[in-house]
Protein backbone atom coordinates (compact mmCIF):
# COMPACT_ATOMS: atom_id res chain seq x y z
CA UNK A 1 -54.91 11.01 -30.01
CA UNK A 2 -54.45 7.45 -28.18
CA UNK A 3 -51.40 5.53 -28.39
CA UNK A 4 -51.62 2.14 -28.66
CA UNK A 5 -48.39 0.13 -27.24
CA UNK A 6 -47.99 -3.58 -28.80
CA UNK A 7 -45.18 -6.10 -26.67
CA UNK A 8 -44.29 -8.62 -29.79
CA UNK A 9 -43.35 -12.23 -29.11
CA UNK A 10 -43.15 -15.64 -30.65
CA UNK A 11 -46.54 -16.83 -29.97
CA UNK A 12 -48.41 -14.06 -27.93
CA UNK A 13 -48.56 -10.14 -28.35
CA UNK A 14 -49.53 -7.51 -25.52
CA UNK A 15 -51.24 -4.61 -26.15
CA UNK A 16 -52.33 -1.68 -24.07
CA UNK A 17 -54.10 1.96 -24.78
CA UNK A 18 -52.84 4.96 -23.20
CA UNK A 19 -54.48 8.75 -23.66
CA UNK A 20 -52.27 11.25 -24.62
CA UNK A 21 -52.84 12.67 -21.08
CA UNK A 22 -51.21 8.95 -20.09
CA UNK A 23 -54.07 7.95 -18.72
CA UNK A 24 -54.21 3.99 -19.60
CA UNK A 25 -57.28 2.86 -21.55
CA UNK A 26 -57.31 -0.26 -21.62
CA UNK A 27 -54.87 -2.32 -19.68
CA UNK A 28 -52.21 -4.70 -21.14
CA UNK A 29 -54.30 -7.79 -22.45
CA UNK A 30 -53.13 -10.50 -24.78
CA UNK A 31 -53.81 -11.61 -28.31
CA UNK A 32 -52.26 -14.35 -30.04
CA UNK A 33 -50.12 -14.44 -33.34
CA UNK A 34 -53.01 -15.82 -35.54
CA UNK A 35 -55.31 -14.76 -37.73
CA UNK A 36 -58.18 -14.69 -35.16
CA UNK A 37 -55.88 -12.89 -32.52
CA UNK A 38 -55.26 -10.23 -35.14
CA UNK A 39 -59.14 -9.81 -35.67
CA UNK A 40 -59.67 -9.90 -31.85
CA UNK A 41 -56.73 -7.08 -31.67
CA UNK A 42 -59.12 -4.89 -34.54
CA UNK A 43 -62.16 -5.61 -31.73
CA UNK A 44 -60.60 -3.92 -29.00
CA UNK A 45 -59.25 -1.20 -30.35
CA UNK A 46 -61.78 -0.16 -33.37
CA UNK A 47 -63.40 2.47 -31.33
CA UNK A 48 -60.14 4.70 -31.22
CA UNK A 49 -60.04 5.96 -34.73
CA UNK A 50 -57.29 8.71 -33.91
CA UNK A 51 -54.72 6.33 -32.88
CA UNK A 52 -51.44 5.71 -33.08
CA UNK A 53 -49.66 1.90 -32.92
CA UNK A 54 -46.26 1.43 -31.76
CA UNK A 55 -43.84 -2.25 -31.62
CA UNK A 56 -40.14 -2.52 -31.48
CA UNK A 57 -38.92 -4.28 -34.49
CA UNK A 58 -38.07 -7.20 -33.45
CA UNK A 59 -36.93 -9.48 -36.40
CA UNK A 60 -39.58 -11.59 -38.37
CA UNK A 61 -42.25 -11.71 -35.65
CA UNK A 62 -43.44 -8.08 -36.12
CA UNK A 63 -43.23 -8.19 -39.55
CA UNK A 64 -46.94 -10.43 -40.09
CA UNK A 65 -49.02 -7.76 -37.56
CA UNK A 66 -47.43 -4.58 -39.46
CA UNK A 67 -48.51 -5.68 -42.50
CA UNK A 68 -52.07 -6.72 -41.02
CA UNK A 69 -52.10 -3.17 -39.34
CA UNK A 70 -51.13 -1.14 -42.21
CA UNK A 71 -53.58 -3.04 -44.35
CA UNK A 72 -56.41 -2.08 -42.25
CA UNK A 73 -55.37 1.50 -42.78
CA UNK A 74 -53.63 2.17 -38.87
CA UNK A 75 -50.70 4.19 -38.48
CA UNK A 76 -47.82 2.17 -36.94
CA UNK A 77 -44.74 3.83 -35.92
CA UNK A 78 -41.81 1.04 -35.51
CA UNK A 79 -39.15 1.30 -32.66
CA UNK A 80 -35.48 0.98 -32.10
CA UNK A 81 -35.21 -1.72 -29.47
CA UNK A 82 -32.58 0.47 -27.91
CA UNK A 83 -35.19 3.45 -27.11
CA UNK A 84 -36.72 1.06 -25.10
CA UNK A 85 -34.08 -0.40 -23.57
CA UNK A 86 -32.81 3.10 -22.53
CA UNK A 87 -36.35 3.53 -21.33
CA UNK A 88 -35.91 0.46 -19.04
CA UNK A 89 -32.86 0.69 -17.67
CA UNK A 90 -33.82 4.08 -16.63
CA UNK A 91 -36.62 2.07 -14.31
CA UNK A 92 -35.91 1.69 -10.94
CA UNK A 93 -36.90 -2.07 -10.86
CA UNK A 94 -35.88 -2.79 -14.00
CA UNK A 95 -38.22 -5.93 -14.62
CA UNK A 96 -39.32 -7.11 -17.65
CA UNK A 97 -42.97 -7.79 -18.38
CA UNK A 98 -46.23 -7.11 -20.66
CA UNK A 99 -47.19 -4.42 -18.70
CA UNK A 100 -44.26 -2.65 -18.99
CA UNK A 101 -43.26 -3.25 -21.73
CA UNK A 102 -46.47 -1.75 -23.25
CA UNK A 103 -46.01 1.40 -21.23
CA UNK A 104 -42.37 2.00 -22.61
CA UNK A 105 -43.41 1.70 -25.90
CA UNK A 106 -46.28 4.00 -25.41
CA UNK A 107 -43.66 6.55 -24.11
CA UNK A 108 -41.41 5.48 -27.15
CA UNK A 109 -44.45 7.11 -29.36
CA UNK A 110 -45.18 10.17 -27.41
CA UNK A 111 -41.95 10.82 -27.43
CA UNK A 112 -41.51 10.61 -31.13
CA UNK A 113 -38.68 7.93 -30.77
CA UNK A 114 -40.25 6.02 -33.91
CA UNK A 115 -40.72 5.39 -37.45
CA UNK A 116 -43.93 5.70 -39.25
CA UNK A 117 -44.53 2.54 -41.54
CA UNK A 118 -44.87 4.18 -45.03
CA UNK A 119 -45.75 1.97 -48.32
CA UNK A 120 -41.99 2.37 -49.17
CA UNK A 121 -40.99 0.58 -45.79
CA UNK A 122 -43.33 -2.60 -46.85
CA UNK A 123 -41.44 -2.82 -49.93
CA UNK A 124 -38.21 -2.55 -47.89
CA UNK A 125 -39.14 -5.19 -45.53
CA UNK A 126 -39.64 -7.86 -48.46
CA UNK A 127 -36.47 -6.64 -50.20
CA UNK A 128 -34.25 -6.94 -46.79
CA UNK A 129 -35.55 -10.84 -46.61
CA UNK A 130 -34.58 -11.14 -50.69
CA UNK A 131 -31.57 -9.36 -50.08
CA UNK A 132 -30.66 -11.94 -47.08
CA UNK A 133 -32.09 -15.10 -48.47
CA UNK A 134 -29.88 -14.47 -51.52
CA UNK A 135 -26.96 -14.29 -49.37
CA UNK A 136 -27.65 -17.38 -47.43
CA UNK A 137 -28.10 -19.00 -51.22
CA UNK A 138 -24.44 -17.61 -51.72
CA UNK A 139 -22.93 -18.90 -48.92
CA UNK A 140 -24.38 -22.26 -49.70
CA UNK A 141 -23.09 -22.29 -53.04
CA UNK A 142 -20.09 -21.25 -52.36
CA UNK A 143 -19.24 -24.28 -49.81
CA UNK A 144 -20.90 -26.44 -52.46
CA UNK A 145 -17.96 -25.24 -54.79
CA UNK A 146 -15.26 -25.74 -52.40
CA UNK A 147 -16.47 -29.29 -52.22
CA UNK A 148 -16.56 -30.06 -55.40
CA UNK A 149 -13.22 -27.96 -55.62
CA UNK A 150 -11.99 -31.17 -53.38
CA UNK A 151 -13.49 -33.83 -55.21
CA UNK A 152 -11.62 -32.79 -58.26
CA UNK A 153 -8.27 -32.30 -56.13
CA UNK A 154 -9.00 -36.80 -56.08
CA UNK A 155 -10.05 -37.77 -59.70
CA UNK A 156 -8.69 -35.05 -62.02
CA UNK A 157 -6.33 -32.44 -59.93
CA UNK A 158 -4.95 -31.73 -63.07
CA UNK A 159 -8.18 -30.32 -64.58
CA UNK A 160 -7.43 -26.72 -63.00
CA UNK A 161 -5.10 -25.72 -64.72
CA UNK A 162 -6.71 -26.83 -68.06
CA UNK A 163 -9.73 -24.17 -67.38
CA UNK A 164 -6.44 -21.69 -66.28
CA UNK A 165 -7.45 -21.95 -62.40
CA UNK A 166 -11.52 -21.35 -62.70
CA UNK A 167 -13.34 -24.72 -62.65
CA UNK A 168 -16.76 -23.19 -61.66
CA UNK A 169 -17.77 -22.14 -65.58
CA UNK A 170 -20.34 -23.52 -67.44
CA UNK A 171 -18.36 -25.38 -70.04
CA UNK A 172 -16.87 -27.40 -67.09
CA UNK A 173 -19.69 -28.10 -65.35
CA UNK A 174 -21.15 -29.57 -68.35
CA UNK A 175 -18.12 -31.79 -68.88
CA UNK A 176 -18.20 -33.16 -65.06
CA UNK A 177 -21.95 -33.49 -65.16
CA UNK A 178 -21.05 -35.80 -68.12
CA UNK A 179 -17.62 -36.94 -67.40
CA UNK A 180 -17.13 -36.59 -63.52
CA UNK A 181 -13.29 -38.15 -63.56
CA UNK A 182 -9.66 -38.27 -65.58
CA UNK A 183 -10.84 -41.71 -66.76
CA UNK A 184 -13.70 -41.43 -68.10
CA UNK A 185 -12.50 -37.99 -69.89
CA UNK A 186 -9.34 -40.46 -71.48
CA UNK A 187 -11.57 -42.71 -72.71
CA UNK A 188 -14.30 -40.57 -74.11
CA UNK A 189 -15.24 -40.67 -77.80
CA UNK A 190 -13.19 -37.31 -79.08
CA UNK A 191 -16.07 -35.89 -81.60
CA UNK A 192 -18.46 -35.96 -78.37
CA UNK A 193 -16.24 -34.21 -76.24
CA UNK A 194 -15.43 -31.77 -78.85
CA UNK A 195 -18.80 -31.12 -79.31
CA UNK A 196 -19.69 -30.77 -75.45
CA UNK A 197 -16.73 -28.52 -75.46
CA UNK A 198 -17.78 -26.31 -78.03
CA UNK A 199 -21.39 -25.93 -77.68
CA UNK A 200 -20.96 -24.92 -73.83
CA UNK A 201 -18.42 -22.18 -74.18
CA UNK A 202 -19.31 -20.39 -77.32
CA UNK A 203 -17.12 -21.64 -79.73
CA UNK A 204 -13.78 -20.99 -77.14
CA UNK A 205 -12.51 -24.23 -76.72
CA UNK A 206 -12.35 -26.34 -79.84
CA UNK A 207 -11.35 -29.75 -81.14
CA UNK A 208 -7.53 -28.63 -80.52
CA UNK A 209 -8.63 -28.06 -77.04
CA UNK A 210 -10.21 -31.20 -76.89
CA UNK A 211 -7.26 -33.74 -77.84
CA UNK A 212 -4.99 -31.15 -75.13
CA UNK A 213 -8.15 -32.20 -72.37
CA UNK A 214 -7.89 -36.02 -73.44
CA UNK A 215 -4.08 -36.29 -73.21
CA UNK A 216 -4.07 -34.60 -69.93
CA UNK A 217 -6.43 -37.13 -68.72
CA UNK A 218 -4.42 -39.89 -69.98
CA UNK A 219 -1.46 -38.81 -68.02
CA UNK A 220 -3.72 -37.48 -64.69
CA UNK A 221 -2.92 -39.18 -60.87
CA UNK A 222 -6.48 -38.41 -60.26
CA UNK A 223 -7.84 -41.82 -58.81
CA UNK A 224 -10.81 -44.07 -60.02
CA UNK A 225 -13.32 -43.46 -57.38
CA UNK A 226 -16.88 -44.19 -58.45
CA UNK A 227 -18.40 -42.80 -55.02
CA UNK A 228 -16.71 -39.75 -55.40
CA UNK A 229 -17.93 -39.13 -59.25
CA UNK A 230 -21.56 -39.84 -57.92
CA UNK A 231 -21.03 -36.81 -55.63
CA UNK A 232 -18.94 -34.50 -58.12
CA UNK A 233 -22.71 -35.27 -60.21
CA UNK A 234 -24.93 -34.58 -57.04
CA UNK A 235 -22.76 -31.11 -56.60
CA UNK A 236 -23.06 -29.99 -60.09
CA UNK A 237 -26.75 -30.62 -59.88
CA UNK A 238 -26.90 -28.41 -56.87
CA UNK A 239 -25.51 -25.75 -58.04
CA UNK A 240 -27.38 -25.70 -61.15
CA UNK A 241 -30.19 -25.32 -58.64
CA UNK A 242 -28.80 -22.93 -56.83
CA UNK A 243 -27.97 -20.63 -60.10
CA UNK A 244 -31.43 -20.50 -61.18
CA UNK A 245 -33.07 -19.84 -57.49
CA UNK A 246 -30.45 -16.95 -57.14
CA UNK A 247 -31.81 -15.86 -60.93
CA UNK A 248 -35.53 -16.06 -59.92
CA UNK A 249 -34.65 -14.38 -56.43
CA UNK A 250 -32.77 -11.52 -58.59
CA UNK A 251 -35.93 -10.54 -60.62
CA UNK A 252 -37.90 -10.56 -57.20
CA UNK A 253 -35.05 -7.88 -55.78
CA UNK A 254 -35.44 -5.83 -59.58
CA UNK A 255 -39.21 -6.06 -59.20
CA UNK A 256 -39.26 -3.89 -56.41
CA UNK A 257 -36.20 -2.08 -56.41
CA UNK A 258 -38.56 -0.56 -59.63
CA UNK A 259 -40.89 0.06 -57.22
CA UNK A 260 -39.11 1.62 -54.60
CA UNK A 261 -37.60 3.65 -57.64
CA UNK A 262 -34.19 3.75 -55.83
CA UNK A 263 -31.14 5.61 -57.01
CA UNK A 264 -28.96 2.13 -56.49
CA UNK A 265 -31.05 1.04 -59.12
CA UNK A 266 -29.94 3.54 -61.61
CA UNK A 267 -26.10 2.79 -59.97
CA UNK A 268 -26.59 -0.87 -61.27
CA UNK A 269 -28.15 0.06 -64.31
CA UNK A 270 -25.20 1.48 -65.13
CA UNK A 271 -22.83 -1.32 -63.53
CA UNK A 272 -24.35 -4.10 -65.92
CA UNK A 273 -23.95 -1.78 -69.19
CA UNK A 274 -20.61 -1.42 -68.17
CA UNK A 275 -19.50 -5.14 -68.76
């Protein structure tokens, strides 16, 4: 067995081979974070075939080479940054570089302090960045709707209360996208709106509901501001977009939480049969 320590950074990796007696191999050389530097990593190290490849994870930029690696059949065991920072701060110097760097992570694997990358874990990795990029799309979307939120507080601060303190439904979205202010709600042909009304809420708010929308627009403080109806429109759009990228990223996180064949999955199963 031959342990094969790999120092992961931006642009440049380090890699060094180490016996299981600790005799070094191969010294710490360099490859870089392409394509070819991957191949040239496969080159020096193809003549070891009972071997054992360790790297700290450290965010995205491990994430291309263990893929690579596990591709091309090697066992990679990933590391807890803080093994080898217990490592190092056990040095006497307590320097930073390649070369030692390659040797603590070396250690790291003889001493077990590691996990072995497993098909499962590959699937894990994508679903952690889903899982995170759908947050991020959350976030977003939720400071989208505090904006519009304000927009609405200066041409129809009334309309709140009229959707009983939730403006973010679809039924009002499709009556901003269409009428983005208390003026052009008053004046507003009454079969359309009832018609917009009805068709984008299932029947729940009616013609009844429409002459209640029209007279509270006729008596709203909300101010004519052109500019700020072009953004109330811009917003909507945007979180139309968002809606549907959150949908698509949603079957991405299903797709493999079926792979993964994870109890949660079963727990939300369960959740959205519930409602």
């Amino acid at each position: 067995m031959v342990y094969i320590g790999i120092d992961i950074a931006k642009f440049k990796h380090f890699a060094s081979v180490v016996s299981s007696d600790g005799e070094v191999i191969v010294k710490p050389f360099p490859f870089e974070n392409s394509r070819q530097g991957f191949m040239n990593l496969l080159e020096a190290i193809e003549n070891f075939h009972d071997c054992l490849i360790g790297l700290e994870s450290t965010g995205h930029y491990a994430e291309n080479l263990i893929f690579f690696l596990y591709q091309h059949c090697y066992k990679v065991g990933v590391i807890n940054p803080i093994q080898t920072d217990s490592l190092r701060d056990s040095n006497i110097r307590k320097t930073k570089t390649d070369k030692i760097d390659t040797n603590l992570i070396v250690q790291c694997l003889m001493l077990k302090k590691y996990s072995l990358v497993t098909s499962q874990d590959i699937n894990i990795i994508k679903l952690r960045r889903l899982s995170r990029f759908r947050l991020e799309m959350i976030q977003q979307q939720t400071r989208i709707k505090t904006q519009l939120t304000a927009c609405l507080d200066i041409v129809f601060p009334e309309l709140s209360s009229f959707f009983k303190g939730n403006l973010h439904l679809k039924v009002s979205y499709a009556l901003l996208e269409k009428y983005s202010s208390a003026k052009s709600i008053a004046h507003c042909r009454i079969d359309g709106l009832t018609n917009l009304l009805y068709n984008n809420s299932r029947g729940k708010y009616n013609y009844d509901k429409a002459l209640q929308l029209k007279a509270l627009a006729k008596e709203s403080i909300g101010l004519d501001n052109p500019a700020i109806e072009l953004q109330i429109q811009c917003l909507i759009k945007q979180l139309r977009l968002y809606q549907n990228q959150i949908k698509d990223n949603d079957l991405s996180i299903m797709t493999l939480m079926d792979l993964l064949n994870s109890p949660i999955l079963t727990w939300l199963y369960s959740r959205c049969y519930d409602y």
